[in-house]
PDB file of N, CA and C in Angstrom:
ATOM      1  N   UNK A   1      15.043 181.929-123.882  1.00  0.00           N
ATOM      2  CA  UNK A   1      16.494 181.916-124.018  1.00  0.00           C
ATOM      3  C   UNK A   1      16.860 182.036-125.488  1.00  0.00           C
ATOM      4  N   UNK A   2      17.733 183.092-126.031  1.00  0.00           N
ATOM      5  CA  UNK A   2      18.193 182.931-127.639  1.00  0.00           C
ATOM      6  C   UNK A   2      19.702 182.503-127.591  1.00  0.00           C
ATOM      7  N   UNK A   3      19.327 181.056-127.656  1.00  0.00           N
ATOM      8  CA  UNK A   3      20.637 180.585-127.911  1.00  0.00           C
ATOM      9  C   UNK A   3      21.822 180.793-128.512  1.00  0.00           C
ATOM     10  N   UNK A   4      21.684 181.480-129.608  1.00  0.00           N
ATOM     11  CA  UNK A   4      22.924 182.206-130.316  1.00  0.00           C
ATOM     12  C   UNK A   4      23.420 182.917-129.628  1.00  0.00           C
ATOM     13  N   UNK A   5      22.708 183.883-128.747  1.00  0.00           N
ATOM     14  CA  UNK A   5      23.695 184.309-127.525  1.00  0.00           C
ATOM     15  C   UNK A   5      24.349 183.792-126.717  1.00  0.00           C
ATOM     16  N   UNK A   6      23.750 182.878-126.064  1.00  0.00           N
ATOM     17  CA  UNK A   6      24.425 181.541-125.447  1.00  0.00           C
ATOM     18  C   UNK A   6      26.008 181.462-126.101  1.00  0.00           C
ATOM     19  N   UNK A   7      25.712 180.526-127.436  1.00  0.00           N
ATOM     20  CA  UNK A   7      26.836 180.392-127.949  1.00  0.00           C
ATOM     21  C   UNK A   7      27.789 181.479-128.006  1.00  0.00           C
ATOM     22  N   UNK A   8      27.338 182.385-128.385  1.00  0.00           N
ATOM     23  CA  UNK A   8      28.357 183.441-128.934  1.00  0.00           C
ATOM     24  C   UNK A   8      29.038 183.922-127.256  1.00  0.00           C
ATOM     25  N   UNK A   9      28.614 183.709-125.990  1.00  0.00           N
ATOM     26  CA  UNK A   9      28.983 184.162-124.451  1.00  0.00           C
ATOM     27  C   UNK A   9      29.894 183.402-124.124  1.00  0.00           C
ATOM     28  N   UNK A  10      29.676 181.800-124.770  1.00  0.00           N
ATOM     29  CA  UNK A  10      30.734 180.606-124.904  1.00  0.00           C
ATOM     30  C   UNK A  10      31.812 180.938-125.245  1.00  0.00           C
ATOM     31  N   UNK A  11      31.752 181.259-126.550  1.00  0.00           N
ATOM     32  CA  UNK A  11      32.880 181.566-127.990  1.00  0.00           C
ATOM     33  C   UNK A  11      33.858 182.605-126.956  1.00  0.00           C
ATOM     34  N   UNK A  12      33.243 184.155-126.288  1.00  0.00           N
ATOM     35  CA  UNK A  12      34.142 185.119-125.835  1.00  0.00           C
ATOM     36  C   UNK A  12      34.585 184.448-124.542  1.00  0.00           C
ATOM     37  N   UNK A  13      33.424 184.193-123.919  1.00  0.00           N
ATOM     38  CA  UNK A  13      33.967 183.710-122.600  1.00  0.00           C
ATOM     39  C   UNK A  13      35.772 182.748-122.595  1.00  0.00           C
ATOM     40  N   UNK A  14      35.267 181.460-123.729  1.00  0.00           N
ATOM     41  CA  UNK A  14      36.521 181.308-123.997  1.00  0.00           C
ATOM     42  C   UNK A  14      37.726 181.922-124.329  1.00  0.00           C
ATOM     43  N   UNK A  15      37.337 182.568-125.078  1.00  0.00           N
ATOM     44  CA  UNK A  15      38.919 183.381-125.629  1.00  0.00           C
ATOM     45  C   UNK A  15      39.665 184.314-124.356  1.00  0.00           C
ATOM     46  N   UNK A  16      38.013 185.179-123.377  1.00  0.00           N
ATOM     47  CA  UNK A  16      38.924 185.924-122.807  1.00  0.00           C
ATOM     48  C   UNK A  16      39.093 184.763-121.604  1.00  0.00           C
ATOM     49  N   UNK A  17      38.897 184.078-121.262  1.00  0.00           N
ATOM     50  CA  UNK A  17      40.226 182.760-120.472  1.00  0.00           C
ATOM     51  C   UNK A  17      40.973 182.625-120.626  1.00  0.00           C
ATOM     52  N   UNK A  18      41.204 182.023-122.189  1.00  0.00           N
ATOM     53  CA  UNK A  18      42.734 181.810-122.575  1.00  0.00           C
ATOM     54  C   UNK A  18      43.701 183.146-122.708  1.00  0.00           C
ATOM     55  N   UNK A  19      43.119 184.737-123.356  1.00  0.00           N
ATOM     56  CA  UNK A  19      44.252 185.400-123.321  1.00  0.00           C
ATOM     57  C   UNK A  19      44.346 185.840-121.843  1.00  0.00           C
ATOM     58  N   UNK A  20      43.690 186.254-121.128  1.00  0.00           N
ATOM     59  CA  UNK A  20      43.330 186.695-119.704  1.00  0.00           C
ATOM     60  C   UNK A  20      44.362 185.535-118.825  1.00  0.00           C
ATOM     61  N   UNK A  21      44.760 184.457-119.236  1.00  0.00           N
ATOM     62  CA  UNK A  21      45.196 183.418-118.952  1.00  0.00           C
ATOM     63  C   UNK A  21      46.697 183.482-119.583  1.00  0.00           C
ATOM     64  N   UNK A  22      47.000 183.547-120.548  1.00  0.00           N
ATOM     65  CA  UNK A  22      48.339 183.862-121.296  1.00  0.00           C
ATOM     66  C   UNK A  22      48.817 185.343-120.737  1.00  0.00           C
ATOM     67  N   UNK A  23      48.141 186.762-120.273  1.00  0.00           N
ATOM     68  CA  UNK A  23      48.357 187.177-120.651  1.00  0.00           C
ATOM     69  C   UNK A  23      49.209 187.431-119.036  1.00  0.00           C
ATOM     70  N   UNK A  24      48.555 186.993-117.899  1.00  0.00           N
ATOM     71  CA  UNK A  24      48.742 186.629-116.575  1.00  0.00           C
ATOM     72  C   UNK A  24      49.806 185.560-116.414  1.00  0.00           C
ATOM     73  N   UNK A  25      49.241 184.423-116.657  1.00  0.00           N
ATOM     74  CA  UNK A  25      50.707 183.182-116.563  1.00  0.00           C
ATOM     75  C   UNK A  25      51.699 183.251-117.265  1.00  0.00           C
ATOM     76  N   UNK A  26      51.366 183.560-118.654  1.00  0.00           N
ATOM     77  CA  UNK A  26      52.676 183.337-120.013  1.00  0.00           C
ATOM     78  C   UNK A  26      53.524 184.607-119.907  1.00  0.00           C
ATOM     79  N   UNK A  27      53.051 185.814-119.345  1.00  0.00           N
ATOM     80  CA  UNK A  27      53.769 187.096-119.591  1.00  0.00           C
ATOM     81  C   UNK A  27      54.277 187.200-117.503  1.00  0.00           C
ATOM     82  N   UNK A  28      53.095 187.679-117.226  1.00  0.00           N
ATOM     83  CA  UNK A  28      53.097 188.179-115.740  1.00  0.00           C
ATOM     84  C   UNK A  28      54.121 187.649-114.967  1.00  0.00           C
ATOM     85  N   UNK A  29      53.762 186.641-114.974  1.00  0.00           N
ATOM     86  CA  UNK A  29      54.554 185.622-113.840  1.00  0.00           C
ATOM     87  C   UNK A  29      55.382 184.621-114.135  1.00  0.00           C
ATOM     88  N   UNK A  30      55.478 184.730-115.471  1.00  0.00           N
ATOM     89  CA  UNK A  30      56.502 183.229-115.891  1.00  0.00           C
ATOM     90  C   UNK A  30      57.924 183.195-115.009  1.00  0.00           C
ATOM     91  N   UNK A  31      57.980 184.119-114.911  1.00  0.00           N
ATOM     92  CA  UNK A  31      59.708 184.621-114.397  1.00  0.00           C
ATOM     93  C   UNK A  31      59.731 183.656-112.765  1.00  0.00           C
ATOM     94  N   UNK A  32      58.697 183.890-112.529  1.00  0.00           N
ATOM     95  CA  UNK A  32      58.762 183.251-111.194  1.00  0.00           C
ATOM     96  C   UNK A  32      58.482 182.048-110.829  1.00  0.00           C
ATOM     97  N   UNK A  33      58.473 180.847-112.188  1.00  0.00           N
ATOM     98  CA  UNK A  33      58.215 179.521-112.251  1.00  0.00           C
ATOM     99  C   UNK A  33      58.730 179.287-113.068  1.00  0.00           C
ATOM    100  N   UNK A  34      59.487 179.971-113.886  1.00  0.00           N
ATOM    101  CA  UNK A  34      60.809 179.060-114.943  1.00  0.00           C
ATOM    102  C   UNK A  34      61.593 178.522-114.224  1.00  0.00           C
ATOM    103  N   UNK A  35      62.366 178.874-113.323  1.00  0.00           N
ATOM    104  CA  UNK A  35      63.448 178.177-112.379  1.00  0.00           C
ATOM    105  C   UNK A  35      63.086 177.142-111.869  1.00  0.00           C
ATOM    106  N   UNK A  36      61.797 176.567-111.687  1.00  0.00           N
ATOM    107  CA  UNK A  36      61.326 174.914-111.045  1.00  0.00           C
ATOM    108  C   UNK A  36      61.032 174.415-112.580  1.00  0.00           C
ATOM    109  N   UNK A  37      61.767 173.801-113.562  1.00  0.00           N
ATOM    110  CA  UNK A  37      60.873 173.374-114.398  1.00  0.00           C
ATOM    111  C   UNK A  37      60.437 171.965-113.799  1.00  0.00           C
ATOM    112  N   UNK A  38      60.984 171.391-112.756  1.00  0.00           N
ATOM    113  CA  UNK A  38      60.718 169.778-112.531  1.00  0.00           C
ATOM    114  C   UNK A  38      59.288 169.824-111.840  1.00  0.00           C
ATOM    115  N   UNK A  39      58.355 171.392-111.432  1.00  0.00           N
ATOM    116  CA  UNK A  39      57.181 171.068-110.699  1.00  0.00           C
ATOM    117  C   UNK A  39      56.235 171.440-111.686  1.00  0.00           C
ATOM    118  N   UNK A  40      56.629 171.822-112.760  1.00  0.00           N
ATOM    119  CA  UNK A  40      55.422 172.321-113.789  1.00  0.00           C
ATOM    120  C   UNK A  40      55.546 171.474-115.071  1.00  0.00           C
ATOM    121  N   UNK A  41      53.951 171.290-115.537  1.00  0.00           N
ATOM    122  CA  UNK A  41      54.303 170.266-116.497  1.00  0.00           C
ATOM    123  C   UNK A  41      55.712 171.075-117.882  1.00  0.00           C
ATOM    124  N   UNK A  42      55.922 169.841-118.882  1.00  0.00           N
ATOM    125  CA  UNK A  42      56.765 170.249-120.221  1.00  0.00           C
ATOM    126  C   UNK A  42      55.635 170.768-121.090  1.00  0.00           C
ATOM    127  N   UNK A  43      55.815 171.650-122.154  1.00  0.00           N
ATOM    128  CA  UNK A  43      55.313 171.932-123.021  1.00  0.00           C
ATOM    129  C   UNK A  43      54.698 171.209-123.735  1.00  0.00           C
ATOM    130  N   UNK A  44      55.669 169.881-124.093  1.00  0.00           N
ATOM    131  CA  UNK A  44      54.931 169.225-125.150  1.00  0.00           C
ATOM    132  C   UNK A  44      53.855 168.506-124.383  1.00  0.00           C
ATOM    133  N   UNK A  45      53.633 167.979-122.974  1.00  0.00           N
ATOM    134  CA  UNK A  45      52.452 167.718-122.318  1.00  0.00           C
ATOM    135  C   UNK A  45      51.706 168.615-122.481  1.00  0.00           C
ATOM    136  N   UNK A  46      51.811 169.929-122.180  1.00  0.00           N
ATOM    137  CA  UNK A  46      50.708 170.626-122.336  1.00  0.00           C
ATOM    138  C   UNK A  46      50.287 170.915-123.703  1.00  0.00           C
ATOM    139  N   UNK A  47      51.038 170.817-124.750  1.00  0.00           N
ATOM    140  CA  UNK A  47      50.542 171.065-125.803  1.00  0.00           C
ATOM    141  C   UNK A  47      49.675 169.807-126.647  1.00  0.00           C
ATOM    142  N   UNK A  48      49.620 168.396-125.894  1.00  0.00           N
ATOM    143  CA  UNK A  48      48.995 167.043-126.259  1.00  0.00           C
ATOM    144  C   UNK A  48      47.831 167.139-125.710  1.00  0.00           C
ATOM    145  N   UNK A  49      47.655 168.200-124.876  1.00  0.00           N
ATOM    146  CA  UNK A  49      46.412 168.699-124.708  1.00  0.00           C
ATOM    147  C   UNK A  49      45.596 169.815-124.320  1.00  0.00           C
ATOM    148  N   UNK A  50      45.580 170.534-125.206  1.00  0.00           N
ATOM    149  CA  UNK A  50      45.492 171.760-125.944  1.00  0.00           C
ATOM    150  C   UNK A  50      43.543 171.207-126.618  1.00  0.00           C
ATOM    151  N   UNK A  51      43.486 170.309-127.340  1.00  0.00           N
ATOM    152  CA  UNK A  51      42.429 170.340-128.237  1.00  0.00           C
ATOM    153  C   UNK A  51      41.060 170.113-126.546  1.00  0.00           C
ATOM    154  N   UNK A  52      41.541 169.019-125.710  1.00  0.00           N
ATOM    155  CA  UNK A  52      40.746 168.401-124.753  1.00  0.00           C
ATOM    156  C   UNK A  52      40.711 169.584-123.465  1.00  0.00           C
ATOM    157  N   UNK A  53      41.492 170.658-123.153  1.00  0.00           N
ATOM    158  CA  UNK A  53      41.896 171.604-122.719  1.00  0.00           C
ATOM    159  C   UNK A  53      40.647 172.583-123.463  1.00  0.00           C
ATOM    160  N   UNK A  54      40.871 172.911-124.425  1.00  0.00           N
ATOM    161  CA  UNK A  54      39.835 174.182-125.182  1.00  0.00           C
ATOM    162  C   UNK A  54      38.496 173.483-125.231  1.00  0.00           C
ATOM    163  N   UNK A  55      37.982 172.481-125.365  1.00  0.00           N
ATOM    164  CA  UNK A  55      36.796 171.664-125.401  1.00  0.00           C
ATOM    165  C   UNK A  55      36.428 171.966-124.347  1.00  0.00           C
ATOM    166  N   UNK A  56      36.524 171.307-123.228  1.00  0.00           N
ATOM    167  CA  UNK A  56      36.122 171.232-122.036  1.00  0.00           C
ATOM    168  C   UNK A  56      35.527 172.854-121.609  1.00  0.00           C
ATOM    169  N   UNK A  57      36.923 173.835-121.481  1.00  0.00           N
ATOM    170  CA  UNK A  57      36.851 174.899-120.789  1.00  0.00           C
ATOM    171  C   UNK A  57      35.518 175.483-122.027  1.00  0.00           C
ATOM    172  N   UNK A  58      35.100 175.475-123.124  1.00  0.00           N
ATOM    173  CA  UNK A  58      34.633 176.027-123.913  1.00  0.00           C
ATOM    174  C   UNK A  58      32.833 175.545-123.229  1.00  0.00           C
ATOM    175  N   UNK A  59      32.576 174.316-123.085  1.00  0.00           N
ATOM    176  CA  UNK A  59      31.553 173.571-122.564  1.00  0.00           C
ATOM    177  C   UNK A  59      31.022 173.997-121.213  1.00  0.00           C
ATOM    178  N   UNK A  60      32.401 174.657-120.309  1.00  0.00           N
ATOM    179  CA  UNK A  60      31.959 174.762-118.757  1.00  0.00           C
ATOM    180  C   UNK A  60      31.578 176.513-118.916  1.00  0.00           C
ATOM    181  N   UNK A  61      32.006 177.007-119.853  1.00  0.00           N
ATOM    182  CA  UNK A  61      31.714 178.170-120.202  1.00  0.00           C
ATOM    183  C   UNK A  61      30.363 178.809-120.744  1.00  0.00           C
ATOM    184  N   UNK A  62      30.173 177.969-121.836  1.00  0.00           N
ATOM    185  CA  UNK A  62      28.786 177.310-122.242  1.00  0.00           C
ATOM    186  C   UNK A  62      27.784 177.088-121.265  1.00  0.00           C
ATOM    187  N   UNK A  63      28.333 176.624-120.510  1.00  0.00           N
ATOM    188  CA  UNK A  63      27.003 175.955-119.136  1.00  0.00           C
ATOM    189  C   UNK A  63      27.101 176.789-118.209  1.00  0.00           C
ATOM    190  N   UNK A  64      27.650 177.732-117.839  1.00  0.00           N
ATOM    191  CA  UNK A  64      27.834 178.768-117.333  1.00  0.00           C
ATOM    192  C   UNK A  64      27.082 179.593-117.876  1.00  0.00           C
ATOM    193  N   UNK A  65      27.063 180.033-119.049  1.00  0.00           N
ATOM    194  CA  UNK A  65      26.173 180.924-120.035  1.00  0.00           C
ATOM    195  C   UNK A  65      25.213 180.443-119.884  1.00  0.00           C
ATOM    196  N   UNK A  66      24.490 179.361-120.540  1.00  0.00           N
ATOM    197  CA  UNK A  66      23.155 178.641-120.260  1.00  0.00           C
ATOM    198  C   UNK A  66      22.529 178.861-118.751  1.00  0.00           C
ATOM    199  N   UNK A  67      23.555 178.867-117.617  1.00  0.00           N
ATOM    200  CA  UNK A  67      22.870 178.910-116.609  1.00  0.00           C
ATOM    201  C   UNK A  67      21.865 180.010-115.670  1.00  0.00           C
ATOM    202  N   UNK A  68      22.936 180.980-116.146  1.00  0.00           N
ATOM    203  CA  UNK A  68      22.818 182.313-116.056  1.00  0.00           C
ATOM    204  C   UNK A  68      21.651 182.908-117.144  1.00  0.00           C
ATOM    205  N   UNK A  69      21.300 182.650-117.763  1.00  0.00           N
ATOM    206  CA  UNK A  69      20.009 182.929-119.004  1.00  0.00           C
ATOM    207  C   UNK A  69      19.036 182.223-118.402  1.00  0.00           C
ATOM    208  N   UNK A  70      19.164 181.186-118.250  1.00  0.00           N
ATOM    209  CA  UNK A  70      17.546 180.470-117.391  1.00  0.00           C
ATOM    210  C   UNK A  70      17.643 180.668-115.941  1.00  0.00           C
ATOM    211  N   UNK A  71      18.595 181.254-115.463  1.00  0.00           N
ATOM    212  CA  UNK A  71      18.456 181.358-113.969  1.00  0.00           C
ATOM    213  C   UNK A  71      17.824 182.866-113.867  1.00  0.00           C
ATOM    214  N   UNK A  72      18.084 183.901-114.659  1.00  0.00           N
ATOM    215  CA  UNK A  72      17.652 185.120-114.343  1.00  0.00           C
ATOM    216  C   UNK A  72      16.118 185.294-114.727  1.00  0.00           C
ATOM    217  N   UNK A  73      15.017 185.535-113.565  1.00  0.00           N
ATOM    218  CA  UNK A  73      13.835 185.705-113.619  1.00  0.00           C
ATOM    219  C   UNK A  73      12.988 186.782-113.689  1.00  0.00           C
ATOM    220  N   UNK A  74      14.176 187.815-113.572  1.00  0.00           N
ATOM    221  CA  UNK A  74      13.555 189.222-113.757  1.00  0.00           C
ATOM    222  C   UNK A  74      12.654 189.700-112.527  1.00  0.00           C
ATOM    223  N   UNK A  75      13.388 189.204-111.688  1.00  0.00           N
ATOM    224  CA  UNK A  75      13.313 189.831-110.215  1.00  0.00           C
ATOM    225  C   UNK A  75      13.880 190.793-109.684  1.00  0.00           C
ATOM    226  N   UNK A  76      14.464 191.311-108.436  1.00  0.00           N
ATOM    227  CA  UNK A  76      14.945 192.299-107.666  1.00  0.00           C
ATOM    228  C   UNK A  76      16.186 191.450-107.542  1.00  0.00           C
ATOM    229  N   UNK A  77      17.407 192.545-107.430  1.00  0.00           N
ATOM    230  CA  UNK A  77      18.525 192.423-107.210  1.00  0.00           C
ATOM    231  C   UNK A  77      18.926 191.320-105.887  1.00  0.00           C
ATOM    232  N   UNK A  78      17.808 191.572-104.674  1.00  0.00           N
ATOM    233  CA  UNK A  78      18.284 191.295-103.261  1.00  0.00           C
ATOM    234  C   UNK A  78      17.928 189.685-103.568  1.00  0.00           C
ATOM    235  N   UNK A  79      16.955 189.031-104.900  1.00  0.00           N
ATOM    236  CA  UNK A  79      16.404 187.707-105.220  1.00  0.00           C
ATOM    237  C   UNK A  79      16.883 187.331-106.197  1.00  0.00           C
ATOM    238  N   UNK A  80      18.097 187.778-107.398  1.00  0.00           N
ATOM    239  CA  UNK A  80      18.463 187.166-108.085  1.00  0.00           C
ATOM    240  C   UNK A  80      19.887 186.947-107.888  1.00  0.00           C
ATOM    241  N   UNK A  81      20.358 188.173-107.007  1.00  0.00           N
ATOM    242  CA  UNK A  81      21.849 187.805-107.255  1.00  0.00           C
ATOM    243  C   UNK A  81      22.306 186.459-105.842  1.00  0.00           C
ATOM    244  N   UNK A  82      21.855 186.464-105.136  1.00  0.00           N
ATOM    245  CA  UNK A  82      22.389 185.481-104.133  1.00  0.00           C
ATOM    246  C   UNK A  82      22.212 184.086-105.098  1.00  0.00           C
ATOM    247  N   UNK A  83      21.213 183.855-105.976  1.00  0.00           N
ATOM    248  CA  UNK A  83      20.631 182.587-106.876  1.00  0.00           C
ATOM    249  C   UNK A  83      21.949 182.770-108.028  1.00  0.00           C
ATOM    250  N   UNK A  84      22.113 183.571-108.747  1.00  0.00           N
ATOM    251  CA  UNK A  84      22.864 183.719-109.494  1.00  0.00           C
ATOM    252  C   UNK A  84      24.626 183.161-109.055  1.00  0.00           C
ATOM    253  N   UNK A  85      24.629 183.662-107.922  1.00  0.00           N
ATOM    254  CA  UNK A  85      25.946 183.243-106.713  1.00  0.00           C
ATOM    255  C   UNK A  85      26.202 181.813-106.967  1.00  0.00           C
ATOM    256  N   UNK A  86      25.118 181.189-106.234  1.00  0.00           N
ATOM    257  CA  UNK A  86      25.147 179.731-106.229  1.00  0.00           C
ATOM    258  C   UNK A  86      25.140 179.024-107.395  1.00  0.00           C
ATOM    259  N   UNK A  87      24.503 179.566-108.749  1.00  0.00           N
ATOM    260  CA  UNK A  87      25.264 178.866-110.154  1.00  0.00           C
ATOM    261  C   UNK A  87      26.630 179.263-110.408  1.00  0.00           C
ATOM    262  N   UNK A  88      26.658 180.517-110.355  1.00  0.00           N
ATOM    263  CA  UNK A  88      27.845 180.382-110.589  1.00  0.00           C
ATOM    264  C   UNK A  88      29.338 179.643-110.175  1.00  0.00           C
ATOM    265  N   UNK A  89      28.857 179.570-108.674  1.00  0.00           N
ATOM    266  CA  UNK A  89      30.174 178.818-108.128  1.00  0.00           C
ATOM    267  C   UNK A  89      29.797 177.445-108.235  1.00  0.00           C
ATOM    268  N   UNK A  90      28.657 176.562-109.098  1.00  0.00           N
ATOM    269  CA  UNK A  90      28.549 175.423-109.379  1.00  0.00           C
ATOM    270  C   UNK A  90      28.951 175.548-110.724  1.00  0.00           C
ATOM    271  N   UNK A  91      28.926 176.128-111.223  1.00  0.00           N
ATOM    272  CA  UNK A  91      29.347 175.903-112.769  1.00  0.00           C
ATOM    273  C   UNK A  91      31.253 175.807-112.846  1.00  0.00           C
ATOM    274  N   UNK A  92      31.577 176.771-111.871  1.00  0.00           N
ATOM    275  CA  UNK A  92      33.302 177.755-111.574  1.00  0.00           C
ATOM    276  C   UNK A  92      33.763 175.949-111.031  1.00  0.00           C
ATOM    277  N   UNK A  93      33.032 175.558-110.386  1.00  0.00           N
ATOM    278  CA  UNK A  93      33.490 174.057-109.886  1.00  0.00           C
ATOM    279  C   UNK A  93      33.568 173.570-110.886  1.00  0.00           C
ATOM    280  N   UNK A  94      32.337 173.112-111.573  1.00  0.00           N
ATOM    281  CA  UNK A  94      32.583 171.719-112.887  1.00  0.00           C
ATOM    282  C   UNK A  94      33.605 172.296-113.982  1.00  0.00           C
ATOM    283  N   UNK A  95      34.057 174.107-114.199  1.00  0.00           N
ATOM    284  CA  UNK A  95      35.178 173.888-115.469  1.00  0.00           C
ATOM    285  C   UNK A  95      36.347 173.806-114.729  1.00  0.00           C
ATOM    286  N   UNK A  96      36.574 173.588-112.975  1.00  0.00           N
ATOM    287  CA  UNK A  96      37.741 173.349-112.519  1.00  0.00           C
ATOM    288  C   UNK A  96      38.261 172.215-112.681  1.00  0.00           C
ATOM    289  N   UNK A  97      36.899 171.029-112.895  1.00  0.00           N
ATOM    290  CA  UNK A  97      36.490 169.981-112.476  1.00  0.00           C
ATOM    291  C   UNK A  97      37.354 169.049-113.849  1.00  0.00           C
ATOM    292  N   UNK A  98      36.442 169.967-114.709  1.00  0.00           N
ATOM    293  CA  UNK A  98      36.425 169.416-116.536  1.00  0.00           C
ATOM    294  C   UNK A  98      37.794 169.908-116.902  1.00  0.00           C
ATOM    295  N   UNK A  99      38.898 170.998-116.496  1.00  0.00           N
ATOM    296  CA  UNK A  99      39.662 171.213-117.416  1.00  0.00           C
ATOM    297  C   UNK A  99      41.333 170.983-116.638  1.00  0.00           C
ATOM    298  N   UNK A 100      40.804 169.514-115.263  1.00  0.00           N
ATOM    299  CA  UNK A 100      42.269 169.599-114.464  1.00  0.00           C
ATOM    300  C   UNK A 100      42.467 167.659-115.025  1.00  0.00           C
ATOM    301  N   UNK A 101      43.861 167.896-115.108  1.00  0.00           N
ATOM    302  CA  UNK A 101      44.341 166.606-115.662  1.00  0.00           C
ATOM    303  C   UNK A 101      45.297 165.755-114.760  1.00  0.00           C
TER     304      UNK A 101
END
């Protein structure tokens, strides 16, 4: 495993969440959840956690990366990807897990 890749799969993975995430909720669809503001949090809640928010998702991203590097054995498609499946939707759980408040 060369970890600097790791990290560096972390680093993008994060970013494209958050704009992939801004670029969908903050632009796409806002129009259609401004009118309830009483069911969505206030800004300044969400912005008190912003630092514990980017941590987390950055970590489940991370372990996601990590998982996927030691899970791939350099087998056949029909033997890695069903294995690959099952990390992934264990990892897709714990940053649902790690980044809901």
């Amino acid at each position: 495993m060369n970890y600097g890749r790791i990290v560096l799969a972390g680093v993008v993975g994060t970013v494209v969440f958050f704009v992939s995430g801004f670029l969908v909720f903050g632009l796409r669809i806002a129009k259609y959840y401004a009118p309830y503001p009483g069911v969505y949090r206030w800004a300044q809640a969400v912005q008190a956690l912003i630092p514990v928010r980017l941590a987390s998702t950055f970590l489940a991203i991370l372990v996601l990366a990590a998982i996927c590097a030691k899970g791939y054995e350099g087998g056949t498609g029909l033997v890695e990807g069903p294995r690959s499946a099952c990390s992934s939707d264990f990892s897709w759980y714990l940053q649902s897990w790690a980044t809901s408040t």
